[in-house]
Protein backbone atom coordinates (compact mmCIF):
# COMPACT_ATOMS: atom_id res chain seq x y z
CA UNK A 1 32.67 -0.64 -23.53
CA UNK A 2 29.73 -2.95 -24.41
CA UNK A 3 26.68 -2.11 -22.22
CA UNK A 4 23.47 -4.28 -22.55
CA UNK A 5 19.62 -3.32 -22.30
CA UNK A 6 17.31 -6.23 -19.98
CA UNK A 7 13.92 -5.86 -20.73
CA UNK A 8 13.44 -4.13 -17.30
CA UNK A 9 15.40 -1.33 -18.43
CA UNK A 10 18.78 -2.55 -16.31
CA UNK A 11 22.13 -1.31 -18.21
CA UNK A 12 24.85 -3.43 -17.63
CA UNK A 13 28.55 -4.47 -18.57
CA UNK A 14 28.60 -7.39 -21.12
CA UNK A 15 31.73 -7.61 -20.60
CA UNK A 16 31.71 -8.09 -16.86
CA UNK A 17 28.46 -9.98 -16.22
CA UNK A 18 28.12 -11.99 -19.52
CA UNK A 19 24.12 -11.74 -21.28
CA UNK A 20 22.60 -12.11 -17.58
CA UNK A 21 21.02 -8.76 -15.80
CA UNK A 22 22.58 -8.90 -12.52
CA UNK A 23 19.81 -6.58 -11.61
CA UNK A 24 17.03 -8.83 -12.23
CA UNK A 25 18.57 -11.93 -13.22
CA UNK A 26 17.49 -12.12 -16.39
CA UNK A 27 18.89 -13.60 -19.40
CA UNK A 28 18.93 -11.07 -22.21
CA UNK A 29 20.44 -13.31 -25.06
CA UNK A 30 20.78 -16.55 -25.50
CA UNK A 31 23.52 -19.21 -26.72
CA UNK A 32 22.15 -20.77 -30.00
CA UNK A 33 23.78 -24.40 -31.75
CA UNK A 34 22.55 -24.90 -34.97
CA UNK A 35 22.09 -28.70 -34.19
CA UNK A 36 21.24 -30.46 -31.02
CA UNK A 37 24.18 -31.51 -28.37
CA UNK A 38 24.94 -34.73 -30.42
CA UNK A 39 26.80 -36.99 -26.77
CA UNK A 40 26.54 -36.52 -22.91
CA UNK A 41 29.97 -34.80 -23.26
CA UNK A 42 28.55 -31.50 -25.33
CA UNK A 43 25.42 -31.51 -22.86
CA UNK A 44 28.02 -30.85 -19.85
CA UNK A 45 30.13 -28.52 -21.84
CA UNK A 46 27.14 -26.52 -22.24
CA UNK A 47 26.09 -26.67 -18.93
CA UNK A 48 29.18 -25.50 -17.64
CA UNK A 49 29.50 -22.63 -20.32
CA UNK A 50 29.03 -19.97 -18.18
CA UNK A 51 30.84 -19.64 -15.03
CA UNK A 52 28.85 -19.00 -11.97
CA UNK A 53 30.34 -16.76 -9.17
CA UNK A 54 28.50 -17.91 -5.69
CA UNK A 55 27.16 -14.99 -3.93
CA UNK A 56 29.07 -14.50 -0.24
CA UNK A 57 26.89 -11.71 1.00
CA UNK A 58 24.88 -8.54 -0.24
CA UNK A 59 24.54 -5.18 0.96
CA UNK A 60 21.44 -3.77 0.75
CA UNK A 61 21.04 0.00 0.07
CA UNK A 62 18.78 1.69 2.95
CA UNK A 63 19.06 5.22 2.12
CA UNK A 64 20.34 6.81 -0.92
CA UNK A 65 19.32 6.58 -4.39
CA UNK A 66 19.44 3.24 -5.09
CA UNK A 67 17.14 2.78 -1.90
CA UNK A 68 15.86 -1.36 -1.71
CA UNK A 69 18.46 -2.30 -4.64
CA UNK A 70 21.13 -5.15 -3.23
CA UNK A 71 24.47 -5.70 -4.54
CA UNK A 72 25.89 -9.12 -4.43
CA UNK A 73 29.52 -10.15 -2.76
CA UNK A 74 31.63 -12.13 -4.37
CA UNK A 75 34.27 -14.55 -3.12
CA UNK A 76 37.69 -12.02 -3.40
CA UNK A 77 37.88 -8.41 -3.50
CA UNK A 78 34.46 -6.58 -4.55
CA UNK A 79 35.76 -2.84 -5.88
CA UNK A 80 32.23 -0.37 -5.21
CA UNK A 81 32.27 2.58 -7.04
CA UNK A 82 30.05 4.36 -10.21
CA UNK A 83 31.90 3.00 -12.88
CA UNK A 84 31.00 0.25 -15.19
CA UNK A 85 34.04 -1.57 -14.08
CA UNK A 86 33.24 -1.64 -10.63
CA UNK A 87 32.47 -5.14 -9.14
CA UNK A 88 29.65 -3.19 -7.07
CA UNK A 89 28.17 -0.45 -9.10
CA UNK A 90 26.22 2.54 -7.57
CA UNK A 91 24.87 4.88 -9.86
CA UNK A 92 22.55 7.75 -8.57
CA UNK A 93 24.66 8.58 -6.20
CA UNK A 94 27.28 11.14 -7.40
CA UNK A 95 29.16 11.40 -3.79
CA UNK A 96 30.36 8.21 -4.85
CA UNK A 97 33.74 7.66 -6.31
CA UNK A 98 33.53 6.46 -9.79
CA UNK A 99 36.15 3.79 -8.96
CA UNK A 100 37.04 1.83 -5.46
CA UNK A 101 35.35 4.47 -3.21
CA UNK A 102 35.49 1.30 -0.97
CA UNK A 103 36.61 -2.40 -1.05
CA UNK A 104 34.08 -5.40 0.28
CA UNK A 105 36.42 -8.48 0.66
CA UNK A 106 35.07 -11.81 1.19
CA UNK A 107 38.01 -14.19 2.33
CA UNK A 108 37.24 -17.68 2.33
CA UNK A 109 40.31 -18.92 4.19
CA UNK A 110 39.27 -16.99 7.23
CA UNK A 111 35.39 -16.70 6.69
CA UNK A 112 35.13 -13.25 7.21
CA UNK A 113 33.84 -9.80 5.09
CA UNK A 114 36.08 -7.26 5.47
CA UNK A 115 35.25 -3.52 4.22
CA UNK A 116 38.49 -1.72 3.50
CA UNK A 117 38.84 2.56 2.20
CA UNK A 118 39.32 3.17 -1.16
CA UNK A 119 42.08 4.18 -3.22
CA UNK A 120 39.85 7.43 -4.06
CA UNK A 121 38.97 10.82 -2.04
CA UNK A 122 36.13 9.84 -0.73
CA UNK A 123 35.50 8.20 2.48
CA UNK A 124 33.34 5.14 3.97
CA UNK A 125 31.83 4.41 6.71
CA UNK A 126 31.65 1.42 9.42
CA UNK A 127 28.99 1.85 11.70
CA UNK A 128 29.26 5.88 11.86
CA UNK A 129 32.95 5.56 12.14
CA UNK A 130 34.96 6.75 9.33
CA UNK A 131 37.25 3.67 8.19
CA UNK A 132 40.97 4.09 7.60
CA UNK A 133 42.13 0.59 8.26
CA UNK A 134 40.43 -2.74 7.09
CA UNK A 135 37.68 -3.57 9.32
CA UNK A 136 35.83 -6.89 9.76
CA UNK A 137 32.00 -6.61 9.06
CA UNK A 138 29.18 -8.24 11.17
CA UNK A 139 25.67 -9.20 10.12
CA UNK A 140 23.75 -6.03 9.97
CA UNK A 141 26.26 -3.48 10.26
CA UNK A 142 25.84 -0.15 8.08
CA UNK A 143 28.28 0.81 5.83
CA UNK A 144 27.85 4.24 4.42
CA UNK A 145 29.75 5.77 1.21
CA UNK A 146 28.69 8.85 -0.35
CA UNK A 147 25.19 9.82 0.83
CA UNK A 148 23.96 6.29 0.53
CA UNK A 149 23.81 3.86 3.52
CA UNK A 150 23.77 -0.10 3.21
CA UNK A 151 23.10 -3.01 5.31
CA UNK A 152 25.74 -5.75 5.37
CA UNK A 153 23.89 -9.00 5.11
CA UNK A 154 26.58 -11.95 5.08
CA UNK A 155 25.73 -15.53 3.45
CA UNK A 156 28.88 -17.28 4.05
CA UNK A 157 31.12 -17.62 6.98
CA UNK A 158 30.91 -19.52 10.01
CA UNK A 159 27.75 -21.15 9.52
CA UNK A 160 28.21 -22.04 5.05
CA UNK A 161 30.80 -21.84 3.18
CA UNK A 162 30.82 -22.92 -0.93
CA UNK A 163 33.36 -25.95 -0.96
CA UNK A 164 35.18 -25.89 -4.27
CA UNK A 165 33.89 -28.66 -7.22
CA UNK A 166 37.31 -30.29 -6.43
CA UNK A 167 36.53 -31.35 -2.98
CA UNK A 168 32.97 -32.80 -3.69
């Protein structure tokens, strides 16, 4: 497992966010050439090194530990646990399943956020109610897991949606 170190103090997986903090957004290394892109062609390769992942959504933790820290949605399933692996990791928080206490999934077909349980012990929460089934999210609902609380804000959906590089 290959954590990394931002100069904000962040730890992070290399392997699943690349040399960027997704804390702080920060870059933390960076790509060096020995010699200058030489045509056009290198100078787009480069600028397409990295692949970005468009943010969907965020929740934003309330209460808990991790109290005014967001964690950005993805397009596709988002597993939230304590784990390094997890697509949204909570740490502080040790109600909190180390993997897929919960499931945020953003569906692009449909343009919805749906929050679905987890494959572990523990349980979430939509609103107050526990959730056993998936359940569609609305702007501002709470979604609690352990003994932390977050606010769903959503990004896409209805009103924006991220067309694919393909289309135009």
């Amino acid at each position: 497992m290959s954590l990394i170190r931002c100069q904000n103090g962040h730890m992070f997986s290399a392997r699943r966010h690349g040399t960027v903090c997704p804390y702080c957004n920060i870059e933390t290394a960076t790509k060096t050439r020995q010699t200058a892109p030489a045509t056009d062609a290198e100078l787009e390769e480069d600028l397409f090194y990295e692949e970005i992942e468009p943010v969907c959504g965020w929740l934003v933790c309330i209460e808990g530990a991790q109290r005014g820290l967001d964690y950005k949605i993805r397009q596709g399933k988002n597993f939230i646990g304590r784990a390094d692996d997890m697509d949204i990791q909570v740490l502080g928080d040790n109600a909190i399943s180390r993997r897929n206490h919960a499931t945020v999934v953003y569906d692009p077909k449909n343009r919805n956020t749906v929050l679905l349980p987890g494959e572990s012990s523990g349980l979430a929460y939509l609103n107050g109610d526990a959730v056993y089934v998936p359940k569609e999210l609305s702007a501002y609902d709470i979604v609690e897991l352990g003994k932390s609380r977050f606010l769903f804000i959503p990004f896409c959906g209805e009103h924006f949606e991220w067309k694919d590089s393909a289309e135009g």
